[in-house]
N, C-alpha and C. Protein backbone atom coordinates (compact mmCIF):
# COMPACT_ATOMS: atom_id res chain seq x y z
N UNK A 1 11.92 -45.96 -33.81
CA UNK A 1 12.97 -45.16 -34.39
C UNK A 1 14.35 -45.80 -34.19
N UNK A 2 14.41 -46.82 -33.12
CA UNK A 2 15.92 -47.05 -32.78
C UNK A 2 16.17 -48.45 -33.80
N UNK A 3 14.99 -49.18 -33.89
CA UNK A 3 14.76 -50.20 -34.77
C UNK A 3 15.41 -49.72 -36.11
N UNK A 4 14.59 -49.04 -36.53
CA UNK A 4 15.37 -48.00 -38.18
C UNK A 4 16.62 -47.78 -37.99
N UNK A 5 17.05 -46.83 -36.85
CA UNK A 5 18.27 -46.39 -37.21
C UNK A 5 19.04 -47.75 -37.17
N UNK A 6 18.89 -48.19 -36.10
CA UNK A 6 20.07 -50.06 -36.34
C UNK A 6 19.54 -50.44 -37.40
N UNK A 7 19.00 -50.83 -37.86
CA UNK A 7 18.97 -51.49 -39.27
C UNK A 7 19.66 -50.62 -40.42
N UNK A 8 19.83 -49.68 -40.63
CA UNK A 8 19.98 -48.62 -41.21
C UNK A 8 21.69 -48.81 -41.34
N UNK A 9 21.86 -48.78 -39.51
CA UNK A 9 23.49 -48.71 -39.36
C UNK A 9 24.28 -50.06 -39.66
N UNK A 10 23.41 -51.25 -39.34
CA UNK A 10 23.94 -52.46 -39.79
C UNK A 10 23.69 -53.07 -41.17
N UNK A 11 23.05 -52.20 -42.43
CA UNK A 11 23.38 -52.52 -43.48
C UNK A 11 24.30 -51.55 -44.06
N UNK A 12 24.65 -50.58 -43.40
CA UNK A 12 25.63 -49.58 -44.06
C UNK A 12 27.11 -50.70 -43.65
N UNK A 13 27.12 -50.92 -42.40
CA UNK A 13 28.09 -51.51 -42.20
C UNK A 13 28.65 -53.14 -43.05
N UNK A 14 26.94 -53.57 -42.96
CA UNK A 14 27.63 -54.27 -43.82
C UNK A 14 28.38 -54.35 -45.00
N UNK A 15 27.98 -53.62 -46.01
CA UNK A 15 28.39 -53.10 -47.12
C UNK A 15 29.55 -52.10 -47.18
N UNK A 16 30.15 -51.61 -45.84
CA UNK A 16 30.56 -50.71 -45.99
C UNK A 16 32.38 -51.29 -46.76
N UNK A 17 32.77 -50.68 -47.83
CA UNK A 17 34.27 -50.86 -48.72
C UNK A 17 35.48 -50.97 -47.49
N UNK A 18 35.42 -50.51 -46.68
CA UNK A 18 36.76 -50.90 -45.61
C UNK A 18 36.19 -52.28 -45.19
N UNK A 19 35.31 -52.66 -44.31
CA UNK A 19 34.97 -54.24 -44.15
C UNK A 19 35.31 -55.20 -45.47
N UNK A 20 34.77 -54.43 -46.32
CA UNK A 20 35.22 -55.58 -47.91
C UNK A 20 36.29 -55.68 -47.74
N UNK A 21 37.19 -54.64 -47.89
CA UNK A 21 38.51 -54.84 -48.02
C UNK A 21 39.51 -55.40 -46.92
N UNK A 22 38.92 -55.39 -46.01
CA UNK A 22 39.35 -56.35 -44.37
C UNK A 22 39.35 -57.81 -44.84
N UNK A 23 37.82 -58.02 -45.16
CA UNK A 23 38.05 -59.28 -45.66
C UNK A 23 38.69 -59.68 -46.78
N UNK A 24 38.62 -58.94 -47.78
CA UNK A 24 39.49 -59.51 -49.46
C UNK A 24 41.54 -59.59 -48.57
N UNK A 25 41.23 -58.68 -47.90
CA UNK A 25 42.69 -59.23 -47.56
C UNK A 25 42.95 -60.16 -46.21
N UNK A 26 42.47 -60.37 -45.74
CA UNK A 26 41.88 -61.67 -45.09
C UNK A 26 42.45 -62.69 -45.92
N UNK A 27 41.20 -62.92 -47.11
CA UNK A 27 40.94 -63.87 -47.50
C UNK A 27 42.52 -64.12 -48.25
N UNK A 28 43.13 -63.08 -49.05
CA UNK A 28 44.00 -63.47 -50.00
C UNK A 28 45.23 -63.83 -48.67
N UNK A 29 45.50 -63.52 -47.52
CA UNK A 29 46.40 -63.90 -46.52
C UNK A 29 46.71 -65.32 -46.31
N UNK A 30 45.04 -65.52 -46.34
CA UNK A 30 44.75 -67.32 -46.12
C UNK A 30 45.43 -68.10 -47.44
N UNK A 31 44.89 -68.10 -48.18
CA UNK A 31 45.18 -68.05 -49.43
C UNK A 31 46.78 -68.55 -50.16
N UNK A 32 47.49 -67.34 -49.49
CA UNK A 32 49.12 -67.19 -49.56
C UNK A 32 49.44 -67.93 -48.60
N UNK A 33 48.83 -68.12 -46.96
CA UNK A 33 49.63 -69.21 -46.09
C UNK A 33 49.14 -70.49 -46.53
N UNK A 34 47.91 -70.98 -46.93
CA UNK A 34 47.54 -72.15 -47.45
C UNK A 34 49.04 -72.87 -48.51
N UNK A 35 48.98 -71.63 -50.03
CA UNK A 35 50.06 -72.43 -50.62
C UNK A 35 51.41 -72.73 -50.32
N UNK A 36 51.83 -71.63 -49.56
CA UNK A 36 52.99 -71.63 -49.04
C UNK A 36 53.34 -72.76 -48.33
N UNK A 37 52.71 -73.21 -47.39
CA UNK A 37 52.37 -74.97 -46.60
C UNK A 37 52.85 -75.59 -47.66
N UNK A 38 51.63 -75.60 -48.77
CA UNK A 38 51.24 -76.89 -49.34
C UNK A 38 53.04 -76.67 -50.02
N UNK A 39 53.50 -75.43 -51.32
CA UNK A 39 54.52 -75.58 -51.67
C UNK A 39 55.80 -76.12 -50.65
N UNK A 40 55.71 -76.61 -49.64
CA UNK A 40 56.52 -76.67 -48.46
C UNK A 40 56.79 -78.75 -48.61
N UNK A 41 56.04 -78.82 -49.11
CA UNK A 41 55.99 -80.66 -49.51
C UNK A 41 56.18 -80.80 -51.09
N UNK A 42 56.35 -79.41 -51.71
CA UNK A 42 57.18 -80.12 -53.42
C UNK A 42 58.67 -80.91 -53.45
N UNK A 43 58.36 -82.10 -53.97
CA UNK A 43 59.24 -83.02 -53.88
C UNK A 43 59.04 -84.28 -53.05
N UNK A 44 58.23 -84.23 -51.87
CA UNK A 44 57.62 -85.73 -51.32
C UNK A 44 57.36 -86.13 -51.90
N UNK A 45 57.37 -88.16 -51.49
CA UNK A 45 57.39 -89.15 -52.50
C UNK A 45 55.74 -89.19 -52.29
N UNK A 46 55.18 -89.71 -53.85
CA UNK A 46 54.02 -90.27 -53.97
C UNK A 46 54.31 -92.00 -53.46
N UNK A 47 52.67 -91.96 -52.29
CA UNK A 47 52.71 -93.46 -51.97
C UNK A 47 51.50 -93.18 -52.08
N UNK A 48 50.73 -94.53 -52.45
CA UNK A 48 49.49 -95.07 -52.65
C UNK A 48 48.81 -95.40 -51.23
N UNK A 49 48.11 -94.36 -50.96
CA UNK A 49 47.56 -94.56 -49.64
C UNK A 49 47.63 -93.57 -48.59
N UNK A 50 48.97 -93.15 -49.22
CA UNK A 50 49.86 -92.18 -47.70
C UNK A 50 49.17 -90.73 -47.88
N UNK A 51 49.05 -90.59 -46.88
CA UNK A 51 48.70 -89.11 -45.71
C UNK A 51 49.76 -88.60 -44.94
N UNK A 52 51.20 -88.46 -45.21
CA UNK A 52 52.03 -87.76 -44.09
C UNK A 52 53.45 -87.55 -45.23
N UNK A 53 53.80 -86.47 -44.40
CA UNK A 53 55.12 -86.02 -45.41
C UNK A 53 56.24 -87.00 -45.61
N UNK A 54 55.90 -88.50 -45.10
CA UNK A 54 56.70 -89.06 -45.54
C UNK A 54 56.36 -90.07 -46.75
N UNK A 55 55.22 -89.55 -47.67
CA UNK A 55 54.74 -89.87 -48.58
C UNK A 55 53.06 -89.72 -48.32
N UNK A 56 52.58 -89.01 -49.75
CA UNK A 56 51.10 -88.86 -49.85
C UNK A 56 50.73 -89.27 -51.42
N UNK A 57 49.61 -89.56 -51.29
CA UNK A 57 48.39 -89.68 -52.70
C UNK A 57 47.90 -88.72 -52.64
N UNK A 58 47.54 -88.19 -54.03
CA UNK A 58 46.40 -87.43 -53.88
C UNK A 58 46.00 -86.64 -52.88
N UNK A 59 44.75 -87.50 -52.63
CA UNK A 59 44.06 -86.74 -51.65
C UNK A 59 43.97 -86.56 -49.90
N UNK A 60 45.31 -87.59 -49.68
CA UNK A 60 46.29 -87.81 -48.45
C UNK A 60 46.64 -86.29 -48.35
N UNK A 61 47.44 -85.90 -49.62
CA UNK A 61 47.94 -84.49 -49.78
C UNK A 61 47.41 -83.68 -49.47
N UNK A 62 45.86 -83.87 -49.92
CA UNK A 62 44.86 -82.04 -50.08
C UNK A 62 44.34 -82.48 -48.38
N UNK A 63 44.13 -83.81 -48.10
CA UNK A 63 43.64 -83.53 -46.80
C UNK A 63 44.72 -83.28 -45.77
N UNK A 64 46.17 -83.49 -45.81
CA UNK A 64 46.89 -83.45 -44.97
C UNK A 64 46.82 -81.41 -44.76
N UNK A 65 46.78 -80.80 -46.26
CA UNK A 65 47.42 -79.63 -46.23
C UNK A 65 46.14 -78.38 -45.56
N UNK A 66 44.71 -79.13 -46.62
CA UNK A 66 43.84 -78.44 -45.99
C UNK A 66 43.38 -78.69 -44.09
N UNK A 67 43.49 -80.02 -43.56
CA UNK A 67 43.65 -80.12 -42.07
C UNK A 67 44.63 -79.58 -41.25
N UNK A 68 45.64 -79.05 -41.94
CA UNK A 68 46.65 -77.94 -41.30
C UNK A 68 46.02 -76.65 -40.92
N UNK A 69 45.01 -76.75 -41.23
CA UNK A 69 44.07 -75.26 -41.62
C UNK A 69 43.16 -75.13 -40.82
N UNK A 70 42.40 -76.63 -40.43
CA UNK A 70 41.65 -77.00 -39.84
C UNK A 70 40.06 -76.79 -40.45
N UNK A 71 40.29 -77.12 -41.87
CA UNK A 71 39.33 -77.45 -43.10
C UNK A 71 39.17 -78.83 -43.02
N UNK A 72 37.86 -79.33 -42.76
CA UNK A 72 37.90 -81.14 -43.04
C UNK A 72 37.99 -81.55 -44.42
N UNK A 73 38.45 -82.75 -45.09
CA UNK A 73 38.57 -83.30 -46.16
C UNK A 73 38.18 -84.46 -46.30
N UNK A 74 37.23 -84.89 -47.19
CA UNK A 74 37.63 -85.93 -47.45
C UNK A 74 38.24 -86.97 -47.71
N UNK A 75 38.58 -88.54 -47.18
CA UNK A 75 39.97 -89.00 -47.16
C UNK A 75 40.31 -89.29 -49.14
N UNK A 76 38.97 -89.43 -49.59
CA UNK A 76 39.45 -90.18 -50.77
C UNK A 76 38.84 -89.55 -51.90
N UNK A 77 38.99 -89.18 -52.96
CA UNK A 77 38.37 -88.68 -53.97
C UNK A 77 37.38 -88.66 -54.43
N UNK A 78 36.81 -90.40 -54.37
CA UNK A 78 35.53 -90.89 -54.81
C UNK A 78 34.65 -90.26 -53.76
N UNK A 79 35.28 -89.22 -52.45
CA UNK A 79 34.51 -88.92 -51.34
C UNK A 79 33.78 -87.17 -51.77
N UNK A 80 34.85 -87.09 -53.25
CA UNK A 80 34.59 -85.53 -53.28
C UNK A 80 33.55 -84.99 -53.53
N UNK A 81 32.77 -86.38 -54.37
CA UNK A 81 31.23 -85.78 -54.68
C UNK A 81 30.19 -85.04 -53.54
N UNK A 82 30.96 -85.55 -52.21
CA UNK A 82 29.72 -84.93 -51.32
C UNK A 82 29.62 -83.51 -51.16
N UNK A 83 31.19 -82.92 -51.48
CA UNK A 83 31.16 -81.49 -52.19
C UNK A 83 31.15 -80.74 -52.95
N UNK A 84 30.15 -81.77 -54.21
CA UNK A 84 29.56 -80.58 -55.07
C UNK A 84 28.67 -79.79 -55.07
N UNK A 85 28.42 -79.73 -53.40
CA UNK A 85 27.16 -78.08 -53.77
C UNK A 85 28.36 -77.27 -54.02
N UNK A 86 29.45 -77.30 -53.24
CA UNK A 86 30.04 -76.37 -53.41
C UNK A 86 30.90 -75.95 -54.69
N UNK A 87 30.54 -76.76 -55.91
CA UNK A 87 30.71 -76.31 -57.72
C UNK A 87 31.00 -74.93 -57.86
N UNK A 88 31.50 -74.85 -58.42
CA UNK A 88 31.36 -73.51 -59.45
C UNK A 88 32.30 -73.44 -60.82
N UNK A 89 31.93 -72.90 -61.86
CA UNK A 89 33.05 -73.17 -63.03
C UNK A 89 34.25 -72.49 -62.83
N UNK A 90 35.49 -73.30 -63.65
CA UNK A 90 36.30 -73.25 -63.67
C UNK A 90 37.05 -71.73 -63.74
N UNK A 91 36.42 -70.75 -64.23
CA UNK A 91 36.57 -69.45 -64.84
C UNK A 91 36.41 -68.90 -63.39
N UNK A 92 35.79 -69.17 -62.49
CA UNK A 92 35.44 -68.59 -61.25
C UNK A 92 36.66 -69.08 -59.82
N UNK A 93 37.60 -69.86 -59.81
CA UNK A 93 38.14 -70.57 -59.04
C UNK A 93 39.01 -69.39 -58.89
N UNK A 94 39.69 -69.73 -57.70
CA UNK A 94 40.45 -68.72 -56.77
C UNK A 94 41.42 -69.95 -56.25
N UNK A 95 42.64 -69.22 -55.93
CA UNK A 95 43.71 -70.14 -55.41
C UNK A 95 43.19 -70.12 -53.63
N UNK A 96 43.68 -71.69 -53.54
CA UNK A 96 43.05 -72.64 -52.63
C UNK A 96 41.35 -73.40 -52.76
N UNK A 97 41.07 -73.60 -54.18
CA UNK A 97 40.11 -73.83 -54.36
C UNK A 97 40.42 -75.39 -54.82
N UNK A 98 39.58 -76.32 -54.35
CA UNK A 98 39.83 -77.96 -55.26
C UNK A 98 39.80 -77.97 -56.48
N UNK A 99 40.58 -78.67 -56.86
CA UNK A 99 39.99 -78.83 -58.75
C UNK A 99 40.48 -80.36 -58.93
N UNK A 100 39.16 -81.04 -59.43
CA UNK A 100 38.86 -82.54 -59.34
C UNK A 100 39.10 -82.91 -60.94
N UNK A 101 39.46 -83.99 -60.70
CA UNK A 101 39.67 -84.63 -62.13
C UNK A 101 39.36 -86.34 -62.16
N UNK A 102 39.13 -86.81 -63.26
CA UNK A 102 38.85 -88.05 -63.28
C UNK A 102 40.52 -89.39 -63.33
N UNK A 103 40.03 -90.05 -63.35
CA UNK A 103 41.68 -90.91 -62.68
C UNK A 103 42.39 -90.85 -64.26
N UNK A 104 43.28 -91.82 -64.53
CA UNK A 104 43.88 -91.63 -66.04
C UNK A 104 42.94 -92.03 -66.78
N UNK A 105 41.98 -92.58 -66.72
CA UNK A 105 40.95 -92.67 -67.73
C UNK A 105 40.22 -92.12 -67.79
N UNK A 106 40.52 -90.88 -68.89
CA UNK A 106 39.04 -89.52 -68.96
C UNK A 106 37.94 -89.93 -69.26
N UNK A 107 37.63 -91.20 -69.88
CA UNK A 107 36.18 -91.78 -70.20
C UNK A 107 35.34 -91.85 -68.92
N UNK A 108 36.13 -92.53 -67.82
CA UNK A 108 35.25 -92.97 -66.75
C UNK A 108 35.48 -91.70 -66.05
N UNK A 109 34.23 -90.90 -65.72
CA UNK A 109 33.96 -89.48 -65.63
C UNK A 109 33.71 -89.46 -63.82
N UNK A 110 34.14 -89.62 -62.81
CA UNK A 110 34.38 -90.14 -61.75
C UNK A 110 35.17 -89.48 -61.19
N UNK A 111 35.59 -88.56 -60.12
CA UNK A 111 36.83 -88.06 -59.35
C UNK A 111 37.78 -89.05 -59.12
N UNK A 112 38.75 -89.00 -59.43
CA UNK A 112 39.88 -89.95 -59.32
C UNK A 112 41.00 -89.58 -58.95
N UNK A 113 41.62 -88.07 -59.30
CA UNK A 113 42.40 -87.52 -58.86
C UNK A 113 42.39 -85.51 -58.57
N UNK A 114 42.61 -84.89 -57.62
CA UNK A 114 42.67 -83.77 -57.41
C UNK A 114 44.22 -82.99 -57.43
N UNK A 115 43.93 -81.61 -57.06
CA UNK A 115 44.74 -80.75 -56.47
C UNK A 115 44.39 -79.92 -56.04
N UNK A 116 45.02 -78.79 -55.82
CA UNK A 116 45.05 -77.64 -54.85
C UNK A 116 45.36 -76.49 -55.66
N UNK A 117 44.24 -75.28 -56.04
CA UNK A 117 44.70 -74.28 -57.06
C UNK A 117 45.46 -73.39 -56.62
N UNK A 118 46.43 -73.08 -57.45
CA UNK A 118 47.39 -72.30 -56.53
C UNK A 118 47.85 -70.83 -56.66
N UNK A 119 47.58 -71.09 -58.36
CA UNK A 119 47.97 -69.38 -59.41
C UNK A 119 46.68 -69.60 -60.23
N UNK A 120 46.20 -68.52 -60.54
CA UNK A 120 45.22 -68.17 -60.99
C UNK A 120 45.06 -66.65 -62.01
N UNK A 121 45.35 -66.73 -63.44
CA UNK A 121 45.34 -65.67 -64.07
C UNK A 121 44.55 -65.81 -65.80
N UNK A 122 44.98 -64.71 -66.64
CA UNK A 122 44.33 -64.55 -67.55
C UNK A 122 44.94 -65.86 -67.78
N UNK A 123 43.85 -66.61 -68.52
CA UNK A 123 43.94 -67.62 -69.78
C UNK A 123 45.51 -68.80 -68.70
N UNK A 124 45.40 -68.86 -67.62
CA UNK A 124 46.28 -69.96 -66.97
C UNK A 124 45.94 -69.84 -65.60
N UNK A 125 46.12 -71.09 -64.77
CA UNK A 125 45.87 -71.59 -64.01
C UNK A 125 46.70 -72.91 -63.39
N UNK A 126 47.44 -73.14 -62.00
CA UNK A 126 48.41 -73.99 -61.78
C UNK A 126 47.66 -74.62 -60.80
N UNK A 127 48.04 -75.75 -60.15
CA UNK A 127 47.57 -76.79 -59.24
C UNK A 127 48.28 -77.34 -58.70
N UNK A 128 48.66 -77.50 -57.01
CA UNK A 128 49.98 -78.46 -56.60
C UNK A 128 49.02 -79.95 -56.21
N UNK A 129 49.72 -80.78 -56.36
CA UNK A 129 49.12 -82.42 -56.11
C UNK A 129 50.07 -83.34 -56.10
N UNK A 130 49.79 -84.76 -55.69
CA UNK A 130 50.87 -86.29 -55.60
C UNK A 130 50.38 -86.10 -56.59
N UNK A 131 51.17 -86.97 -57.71
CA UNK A 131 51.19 -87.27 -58.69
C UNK A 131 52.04 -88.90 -58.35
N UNK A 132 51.40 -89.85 -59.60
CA UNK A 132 52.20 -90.75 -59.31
C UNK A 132 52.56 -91.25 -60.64
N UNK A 133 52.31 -90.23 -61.74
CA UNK A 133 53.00 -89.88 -63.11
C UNK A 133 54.71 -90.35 -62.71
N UNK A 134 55.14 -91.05 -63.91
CA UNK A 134 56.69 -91.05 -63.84
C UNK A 134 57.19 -89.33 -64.67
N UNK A 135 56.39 -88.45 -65.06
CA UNK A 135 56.31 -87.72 -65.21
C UNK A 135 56.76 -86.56 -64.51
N UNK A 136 55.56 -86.75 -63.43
CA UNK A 136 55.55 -85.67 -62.31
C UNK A 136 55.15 -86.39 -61.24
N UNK A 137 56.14 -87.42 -60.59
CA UNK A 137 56.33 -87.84 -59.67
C UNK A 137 56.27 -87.12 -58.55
N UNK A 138 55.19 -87.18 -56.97
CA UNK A 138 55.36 -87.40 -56.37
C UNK A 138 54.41 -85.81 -55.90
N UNK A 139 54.89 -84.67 -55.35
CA UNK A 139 54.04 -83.51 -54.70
C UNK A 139 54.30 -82.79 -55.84
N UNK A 140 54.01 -82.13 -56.60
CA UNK A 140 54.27 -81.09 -57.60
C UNK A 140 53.71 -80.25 -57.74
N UNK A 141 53.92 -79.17 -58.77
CA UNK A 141 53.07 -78.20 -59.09
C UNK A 141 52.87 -78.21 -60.66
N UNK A 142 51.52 -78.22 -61.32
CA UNK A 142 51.52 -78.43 -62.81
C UNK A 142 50.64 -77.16 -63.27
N UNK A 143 50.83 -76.70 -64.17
CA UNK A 143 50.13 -75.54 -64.55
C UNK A 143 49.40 -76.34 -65.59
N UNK A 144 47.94 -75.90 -65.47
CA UNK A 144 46.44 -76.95 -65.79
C UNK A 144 46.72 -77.14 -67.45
N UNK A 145 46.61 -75.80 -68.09
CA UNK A 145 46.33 -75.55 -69.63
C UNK A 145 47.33 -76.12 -70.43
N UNK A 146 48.55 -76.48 -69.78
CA UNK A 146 50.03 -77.16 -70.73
C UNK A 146 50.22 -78.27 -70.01
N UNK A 147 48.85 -79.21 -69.71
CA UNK A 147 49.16 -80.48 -69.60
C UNK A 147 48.28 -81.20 -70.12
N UNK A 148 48.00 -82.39 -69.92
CA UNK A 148 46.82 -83.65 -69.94
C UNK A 148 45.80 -83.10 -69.33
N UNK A 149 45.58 -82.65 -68.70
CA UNK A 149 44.86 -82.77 -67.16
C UNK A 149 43.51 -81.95 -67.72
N UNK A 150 43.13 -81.25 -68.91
CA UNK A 150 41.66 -80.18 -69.26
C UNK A 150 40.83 -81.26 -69.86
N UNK A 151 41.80 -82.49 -70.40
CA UNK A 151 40.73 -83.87 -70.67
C UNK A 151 40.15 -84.70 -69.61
N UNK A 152 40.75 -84.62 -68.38
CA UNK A 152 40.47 -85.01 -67.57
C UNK A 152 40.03 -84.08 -66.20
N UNK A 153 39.51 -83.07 -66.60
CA UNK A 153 38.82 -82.13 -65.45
C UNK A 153 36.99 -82.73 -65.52
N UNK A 154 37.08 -82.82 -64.21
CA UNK A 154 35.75 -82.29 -64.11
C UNK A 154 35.17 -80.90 -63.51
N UNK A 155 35.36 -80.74 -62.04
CA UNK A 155 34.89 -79.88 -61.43
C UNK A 155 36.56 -79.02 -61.02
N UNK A 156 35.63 -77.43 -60.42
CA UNK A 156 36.69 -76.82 -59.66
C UNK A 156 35.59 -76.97 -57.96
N UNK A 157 36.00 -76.94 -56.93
CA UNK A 157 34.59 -76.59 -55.42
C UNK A 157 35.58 -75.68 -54.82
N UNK A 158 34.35 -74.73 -54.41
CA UNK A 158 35.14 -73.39 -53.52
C UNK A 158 35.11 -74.13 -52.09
N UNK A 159 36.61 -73.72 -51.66
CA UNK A 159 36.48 -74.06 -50.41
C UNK A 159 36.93 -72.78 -49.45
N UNK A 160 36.28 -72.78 -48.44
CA UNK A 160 35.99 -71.34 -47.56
C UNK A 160 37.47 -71.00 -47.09
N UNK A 161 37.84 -70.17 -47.48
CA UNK A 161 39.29 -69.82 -46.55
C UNK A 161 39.33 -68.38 -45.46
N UNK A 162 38.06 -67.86 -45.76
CA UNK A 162 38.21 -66.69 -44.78
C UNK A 162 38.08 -66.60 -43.42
C-alpha cells in the first residue's frame, strides 16, 4: 500500500502545473541571463581564432559565452556535428539555442559558422555571433529571415539551460 501511494504521490508531483511553472520560469531566467552576457560583447572585434573579449570568431564567441554558464562547447564549428543528437527544427528553437550554418559557401553544406538564438517569435527569429562580414563586423546581433543567412542554415541544437 505504501508502494502505491508513493508512486501515486510522485507522479502527481511530477506533473503537478506549479513544478512546470517553477521550471518554465527557471528556464526563461536562464535564458534572459544567457543573452544579456552574450549582448554585453556587441561591438567586440572579430579575430580569426580569438576566444576572449578582446576579440572572438565565431565559435570563440558561443564557447566563451556558453562557458560563462558552465555549458561545454565546442572549440570549432566543424566540432558541432558531435551535437547533432541534439537537432531539432528550426520552428522549435528557443532563445539560447545554437543555430549552425555553413561558412560563406552555402554549397559546401558543412558547419562553418554559428550563433546564439536570442528572440524568437511569429514568422522571426534573431541570433548574436562574430561576424567577420565587412557588413556586420565583429559581435552582433542579426535577425535570421532579413538576411543571407536561411541559404546558409543548416541546423538549430537545443542546448539545456535549466
Amino acid at each position: 500500500m505504501r508502494i502505491l501511494f508513493l508512486s501515486i504521490f510522485l507522479v502527481a508531483c511530477a506533473s503537478n502545473p506549479v513544478n512546470s511553472a517553477r521550471t518554465d520560469r527557471s528556464l526563461e531566467h536562464n535564458q534572459q541571463q544567457l543573452v544579456s552576457f552574450a549582448r554585453g560583447y556587441i561591438g567586440s572585434d572579430y579575430v580569426w581564432g580569438g576566444s576572449s573579449p578582446s576579440g572572438f570568431d565565431c565559435s570563440g564567441f558561443i564557447q566563451y559565452v556558453y562557458g560563462h554558464f558552465n555549458i561545454p562547447m565546442p572549440r570549432t564549428t566543424s566540432q558541432y556535428t558531435s551535437l547533432y543528437a541534439n537537432k531539432i527544427n528550426i520552428e522549435q528553437a528557443q532563445v539560447g539555442d545554437l543555430i549552425v550554418f555553413t561558412g560563406t559557401d552555402p554549397k559546401i553544406r558543412k558547419p562553418g559558422h554559428a550563433g546564439i538564438i536570442t528572440e524568437v517569435g511569429v514568422n522571426s527569429l534573431s541570433f548574436i555571433h562574430s561576424s567577420s562580414s565587412k557588413k556586420h563586423y565583429g559581435v552582433t546581433e542579426t535577425s535570421f529571415f532579413n538576411s543571407g543567412y536561411p541559404k546558409r542554415y543548416i541546423t538549430v541544437i537545443r542546448i539545456d539551460l535549466s
